[in-house]
Protein backbone atom coordinates (compact mmCIF):
# COMPACT_ATOMS: atom_id res chain seq x y z
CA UNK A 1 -6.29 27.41 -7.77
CA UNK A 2 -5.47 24.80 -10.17
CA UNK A 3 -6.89 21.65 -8.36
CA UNK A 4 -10.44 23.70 -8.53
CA UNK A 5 -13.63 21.34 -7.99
CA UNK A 6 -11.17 18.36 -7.49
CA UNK A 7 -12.04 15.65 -5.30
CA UNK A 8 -9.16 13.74 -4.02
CA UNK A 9 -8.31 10.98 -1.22
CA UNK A 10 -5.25 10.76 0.52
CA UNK A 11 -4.15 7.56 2.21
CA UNK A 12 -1.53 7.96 5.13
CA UNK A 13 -2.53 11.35 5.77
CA UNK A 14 -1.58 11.15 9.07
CA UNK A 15 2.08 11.24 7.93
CA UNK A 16 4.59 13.93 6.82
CA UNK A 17 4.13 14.15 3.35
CA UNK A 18 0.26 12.74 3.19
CA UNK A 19 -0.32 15.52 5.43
CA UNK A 20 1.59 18.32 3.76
CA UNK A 21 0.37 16.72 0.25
CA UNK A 22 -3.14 17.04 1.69
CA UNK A 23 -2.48 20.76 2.83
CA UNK A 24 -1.46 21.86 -0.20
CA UNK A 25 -3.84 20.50 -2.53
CA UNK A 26 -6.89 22.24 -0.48
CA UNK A 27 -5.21 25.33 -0.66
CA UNK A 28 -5.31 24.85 -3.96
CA UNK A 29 -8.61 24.18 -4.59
CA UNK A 30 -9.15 20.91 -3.89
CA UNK A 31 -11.98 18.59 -1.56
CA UNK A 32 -9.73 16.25 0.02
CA UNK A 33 -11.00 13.25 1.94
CA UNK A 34 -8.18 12.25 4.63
CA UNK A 35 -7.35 8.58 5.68
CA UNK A 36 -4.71 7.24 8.32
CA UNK A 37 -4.48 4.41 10.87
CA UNK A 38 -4.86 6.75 13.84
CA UNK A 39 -8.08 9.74 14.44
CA UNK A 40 -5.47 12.08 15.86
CA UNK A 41 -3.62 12.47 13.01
CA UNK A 42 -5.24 12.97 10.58
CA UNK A 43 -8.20 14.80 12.68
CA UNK A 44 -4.80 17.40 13.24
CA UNK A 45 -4.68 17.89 9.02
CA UNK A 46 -8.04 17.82 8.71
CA UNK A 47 -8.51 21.13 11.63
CA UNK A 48 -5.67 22.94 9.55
CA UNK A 49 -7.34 22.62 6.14
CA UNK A 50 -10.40 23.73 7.96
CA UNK A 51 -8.66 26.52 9.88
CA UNK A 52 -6.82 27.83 6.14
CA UNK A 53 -10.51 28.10 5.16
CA UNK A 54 -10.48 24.26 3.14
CA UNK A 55 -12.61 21.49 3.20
CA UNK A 56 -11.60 18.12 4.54
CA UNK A 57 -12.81 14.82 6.24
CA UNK A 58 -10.70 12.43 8.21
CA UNK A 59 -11.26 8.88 8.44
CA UNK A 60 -9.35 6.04 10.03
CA UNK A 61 -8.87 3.46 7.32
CA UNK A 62 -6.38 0.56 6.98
CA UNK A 63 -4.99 1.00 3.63
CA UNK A 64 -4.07 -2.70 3.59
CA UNK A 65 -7.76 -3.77 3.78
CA UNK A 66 -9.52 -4.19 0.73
CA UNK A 67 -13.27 -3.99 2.36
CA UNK A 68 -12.08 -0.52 4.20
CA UNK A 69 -11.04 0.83 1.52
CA UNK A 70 -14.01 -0.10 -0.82
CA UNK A 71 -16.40 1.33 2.10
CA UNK A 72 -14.39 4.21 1.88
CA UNK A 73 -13.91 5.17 -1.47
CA UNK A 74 -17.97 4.82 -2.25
CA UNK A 75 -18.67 7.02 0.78
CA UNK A 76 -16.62 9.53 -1.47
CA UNK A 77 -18.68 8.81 -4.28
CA UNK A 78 -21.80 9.46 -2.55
CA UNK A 79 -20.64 12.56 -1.03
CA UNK A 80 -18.45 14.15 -3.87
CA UNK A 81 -20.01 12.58 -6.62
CA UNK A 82 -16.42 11.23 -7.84
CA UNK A 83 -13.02 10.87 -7.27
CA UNK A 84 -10.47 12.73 -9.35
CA UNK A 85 -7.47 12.19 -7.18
CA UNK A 86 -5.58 9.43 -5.46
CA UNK A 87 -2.21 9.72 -3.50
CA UNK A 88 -0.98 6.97 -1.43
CA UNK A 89 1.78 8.49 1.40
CA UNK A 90 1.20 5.49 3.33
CA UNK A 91 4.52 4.55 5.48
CA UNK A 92 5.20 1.58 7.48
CA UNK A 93 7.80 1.43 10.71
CA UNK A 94 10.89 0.19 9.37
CA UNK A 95 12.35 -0.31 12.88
CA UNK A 96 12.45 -4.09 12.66
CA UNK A 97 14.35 -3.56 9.48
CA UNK A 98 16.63 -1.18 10.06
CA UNK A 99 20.43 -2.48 11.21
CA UNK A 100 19.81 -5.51 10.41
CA UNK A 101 22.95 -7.35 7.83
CA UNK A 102 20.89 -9.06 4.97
CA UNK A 103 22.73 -12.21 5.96
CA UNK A 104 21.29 -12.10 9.37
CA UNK A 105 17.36 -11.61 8.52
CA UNK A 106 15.39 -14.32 8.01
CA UNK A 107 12.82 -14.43 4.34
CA UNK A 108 9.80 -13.15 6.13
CA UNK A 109 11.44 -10.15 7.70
CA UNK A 110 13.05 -9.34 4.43
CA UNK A 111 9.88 -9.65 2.34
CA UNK A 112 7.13 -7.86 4.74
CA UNK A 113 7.91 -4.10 3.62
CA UNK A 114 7.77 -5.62 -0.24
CA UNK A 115 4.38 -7.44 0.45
CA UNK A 116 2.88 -4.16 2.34
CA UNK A 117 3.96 -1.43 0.30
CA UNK A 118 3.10 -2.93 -2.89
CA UNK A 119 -0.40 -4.17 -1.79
CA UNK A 120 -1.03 -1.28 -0.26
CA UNK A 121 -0.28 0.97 -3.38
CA UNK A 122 -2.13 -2.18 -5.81
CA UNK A 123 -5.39 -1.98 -3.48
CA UNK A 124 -5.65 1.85 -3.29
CA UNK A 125 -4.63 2.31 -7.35
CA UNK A 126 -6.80 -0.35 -8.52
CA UNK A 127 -9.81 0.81 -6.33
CA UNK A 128 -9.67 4.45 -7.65
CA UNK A 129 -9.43 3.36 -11.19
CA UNK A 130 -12.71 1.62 -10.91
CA UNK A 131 -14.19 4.65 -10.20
CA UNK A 132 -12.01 6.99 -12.50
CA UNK A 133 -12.26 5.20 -15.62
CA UNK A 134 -16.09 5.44 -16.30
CA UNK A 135 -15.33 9.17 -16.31
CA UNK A 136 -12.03 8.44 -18.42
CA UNK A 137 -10.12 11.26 -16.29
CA UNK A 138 -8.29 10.72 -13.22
CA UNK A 139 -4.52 10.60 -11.34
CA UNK A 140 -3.33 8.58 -9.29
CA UNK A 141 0.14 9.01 -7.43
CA UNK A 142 2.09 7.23 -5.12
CA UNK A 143 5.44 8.15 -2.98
CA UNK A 144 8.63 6.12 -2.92
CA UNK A 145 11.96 6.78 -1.55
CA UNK A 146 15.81 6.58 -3.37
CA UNK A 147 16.88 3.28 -2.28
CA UNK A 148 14.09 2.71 -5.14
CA UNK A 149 17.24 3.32 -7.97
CA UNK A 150 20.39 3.54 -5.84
CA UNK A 151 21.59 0.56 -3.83
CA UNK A 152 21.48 1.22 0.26
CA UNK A 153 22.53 -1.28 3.08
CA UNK A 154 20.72 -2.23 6.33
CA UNK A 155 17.49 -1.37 4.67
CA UNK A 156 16.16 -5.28 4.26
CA UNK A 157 13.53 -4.97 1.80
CA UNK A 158 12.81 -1.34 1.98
CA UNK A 159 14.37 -0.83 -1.39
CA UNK A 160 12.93 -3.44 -3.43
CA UNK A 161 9.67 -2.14 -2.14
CA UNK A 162 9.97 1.50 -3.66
CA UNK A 163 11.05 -0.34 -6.33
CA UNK A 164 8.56 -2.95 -6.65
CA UNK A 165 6.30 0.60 -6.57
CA UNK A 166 8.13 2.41 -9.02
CA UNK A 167 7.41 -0.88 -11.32
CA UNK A 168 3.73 -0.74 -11.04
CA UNK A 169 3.60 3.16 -11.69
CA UNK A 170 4.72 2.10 -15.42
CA UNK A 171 2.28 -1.12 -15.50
CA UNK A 172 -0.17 0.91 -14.19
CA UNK A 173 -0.10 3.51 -16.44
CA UNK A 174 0.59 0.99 -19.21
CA UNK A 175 -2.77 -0.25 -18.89
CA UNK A 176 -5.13 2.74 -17.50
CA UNK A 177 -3.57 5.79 -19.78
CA UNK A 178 -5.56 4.63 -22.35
CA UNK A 179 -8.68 5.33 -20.44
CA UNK A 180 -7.92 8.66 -19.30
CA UNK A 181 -6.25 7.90 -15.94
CA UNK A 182 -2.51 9.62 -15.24
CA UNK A 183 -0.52 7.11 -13.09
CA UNK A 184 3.20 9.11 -11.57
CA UNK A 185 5.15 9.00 -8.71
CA UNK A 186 7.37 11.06 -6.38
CA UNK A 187 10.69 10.27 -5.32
CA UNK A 188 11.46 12.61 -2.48
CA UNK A 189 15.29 11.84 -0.64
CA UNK A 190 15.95 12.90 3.14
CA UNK A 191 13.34 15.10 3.88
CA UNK A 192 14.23 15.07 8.00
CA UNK A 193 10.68 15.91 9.14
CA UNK A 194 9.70 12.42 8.25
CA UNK A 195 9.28 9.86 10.22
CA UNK A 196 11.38 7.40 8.31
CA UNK A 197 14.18 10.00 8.63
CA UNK A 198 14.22 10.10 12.20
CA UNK A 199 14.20 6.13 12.41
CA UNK A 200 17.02 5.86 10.39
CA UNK A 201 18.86 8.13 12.35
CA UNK A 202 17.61 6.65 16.06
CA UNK A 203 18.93 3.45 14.40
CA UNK A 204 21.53 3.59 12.48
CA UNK A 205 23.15 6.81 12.65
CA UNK A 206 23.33 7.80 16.23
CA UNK A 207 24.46 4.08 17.10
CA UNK A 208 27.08 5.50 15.21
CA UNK A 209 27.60 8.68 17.57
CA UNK A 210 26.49 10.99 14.85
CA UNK A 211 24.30 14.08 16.25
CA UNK A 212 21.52 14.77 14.48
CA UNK A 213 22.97 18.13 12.98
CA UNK A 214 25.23 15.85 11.60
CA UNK A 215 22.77 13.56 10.32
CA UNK A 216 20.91 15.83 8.70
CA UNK A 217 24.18 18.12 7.46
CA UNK A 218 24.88 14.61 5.89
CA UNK A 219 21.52 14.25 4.20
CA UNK A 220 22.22 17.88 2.74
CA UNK A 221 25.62 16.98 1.74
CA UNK A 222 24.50 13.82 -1.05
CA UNK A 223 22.72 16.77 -3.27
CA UNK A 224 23.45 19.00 -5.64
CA UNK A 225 22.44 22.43 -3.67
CA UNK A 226 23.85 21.21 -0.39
CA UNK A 227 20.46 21.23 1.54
CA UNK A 228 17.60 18.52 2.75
CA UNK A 229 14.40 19.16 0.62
CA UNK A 230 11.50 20.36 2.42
CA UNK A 231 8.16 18.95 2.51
CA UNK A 232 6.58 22.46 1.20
CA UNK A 233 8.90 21.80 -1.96
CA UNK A 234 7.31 17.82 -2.62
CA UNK A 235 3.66 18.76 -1.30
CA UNK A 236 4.21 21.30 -4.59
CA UNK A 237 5.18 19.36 -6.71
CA UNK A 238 2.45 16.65 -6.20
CA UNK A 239 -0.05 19.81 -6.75
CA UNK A 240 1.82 20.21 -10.23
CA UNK A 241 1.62 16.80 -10.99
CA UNK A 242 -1.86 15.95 -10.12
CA UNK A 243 -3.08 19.52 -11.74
CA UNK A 244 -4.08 18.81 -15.63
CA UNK A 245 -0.98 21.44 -16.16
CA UNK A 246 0.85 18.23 -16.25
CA UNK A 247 -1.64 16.55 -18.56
CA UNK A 248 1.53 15.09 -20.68
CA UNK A 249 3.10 12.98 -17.43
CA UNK A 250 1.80 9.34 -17.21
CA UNK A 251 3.81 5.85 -16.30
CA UNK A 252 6.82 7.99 -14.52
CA UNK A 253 8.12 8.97 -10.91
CA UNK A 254 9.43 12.58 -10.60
CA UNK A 255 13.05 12.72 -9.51
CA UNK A 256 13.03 15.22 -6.48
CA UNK A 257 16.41 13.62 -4.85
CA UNK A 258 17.94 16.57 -5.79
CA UNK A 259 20.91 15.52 -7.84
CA UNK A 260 21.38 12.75 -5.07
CA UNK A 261 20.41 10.17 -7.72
CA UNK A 262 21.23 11.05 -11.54
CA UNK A 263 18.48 10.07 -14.34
């Protein structure tokens, strides 16, 4: 159990990955404290940890508001005593987005998944390294996707926001290694249990006739094994990553695209 006595917080652990990340780092020791925008959800992760013989608690908090997240994060404190962990899964609906030429959306469509995905990420990191540096030991770890290094169309500003994340990994890390707290990132490609997955498909594949065997046969087809990752395989590597096995990683993301995107 190498996440032993850890305390962590998971923000949109409601979602695919939060919630497999948040599975996965019980089983391996971990106290996890689960946040989403909807009870259900997370409530669901929450009764499996439980049911696997972990220990959770759900909460609904927006990740996009400071004041929830500062109530938050001190209820952790008083209950746990600390906070060793951080992971911010949080995913927005890209529906609005999706299709859509870049010559045909207007600035404040383009710029609304940059200004949410990179606030939300700034709030959560900078919130947890209050707490974390006293203690000069912590990680904190974000998600992004590969249109953060490889050029993708109809995405609007879906790209420059993993980006945009990707950049404040380093810059955080720059500034909180120093003090003891790890800052990496995950960069997952075409994992079809997501729900970013299936919008893409609803709306831009299938208007395309595509099936989604196809869709996902094409997913498989960009890497190097010829198959989609699997959540099981990121939620693993987040436990490596956040586990002081990996002690030596700071101010990178982990390239899990599967050969889809060279480094």
């Amino acid at each position: 159990m190498i996440l032993h006595d850890k305390v962590a917080v998971i923000y949109g652990a409601g979602g695919a990955i939060g919630g497999a990340v948040a599975r996965a780092f019980a089983s391996e020791g971990a106290t996890v404290f689960l946040t989403g925008r909807g009870q259900a959800a997370v409530d669901a992760v929450a009764g499996d940890i439980a049911a696997a013989g972990g220990s959770a608690q759900a909460d609904v908090v927006d990740a996009l508001d400071e004041h929830a997240v500062t109530r938050h994060l001190q209820s952790v404190i008083d209950r746990a005593g600390r906070l060793d962990i951080s992971f911010n899964a949080v995913g927005l609906p890209d529906t609005e987005i999706l299709g859509v030429p870049l010559t045909e959306m207007d600035a404040g469509r383009f710029s609304a998944p940059i200004a949410a995905y990179t606030t939300s990420y700034f709030l959560t990191a900078r919130l947890a390294a209050r707490h974390m540096i006293p203690n000069n030991s912590g990680v904190i770890m974000t998600v992004t996707a590969l249109p953060a290094r490889m050029g993708s169309p109809l995405n609007g500003g879906y790209g420059p926001a993993q980006a945009a994340k990707e950049a404040m990994t380093r810059d955080l890390s720059k500034e909180l290694a120093p003090q003891g707290v790890r800052v990496v990132g995950l960069r997952p490609h075409g994992i079809p249990e997501t729900s970013s997955m299936r919008e893409v498909y609803d709306v831009k594949a299938q208007a395309s006739g595509m099936s989604w065997e196809q869709f996902t046969g094409y997913l498989a087809s960009t890497t190097h094994p010829r198959r989609v990752m699997a959540l099981d395989e990121v939620a693993s590597m987040a436990v490596f990553m956040a586990s002081d096995r990996a002690s030596g990683m700071t101010g990178t993301t982990v390239n899990l695209t599967m050969g889809s995107l060279d480094d």
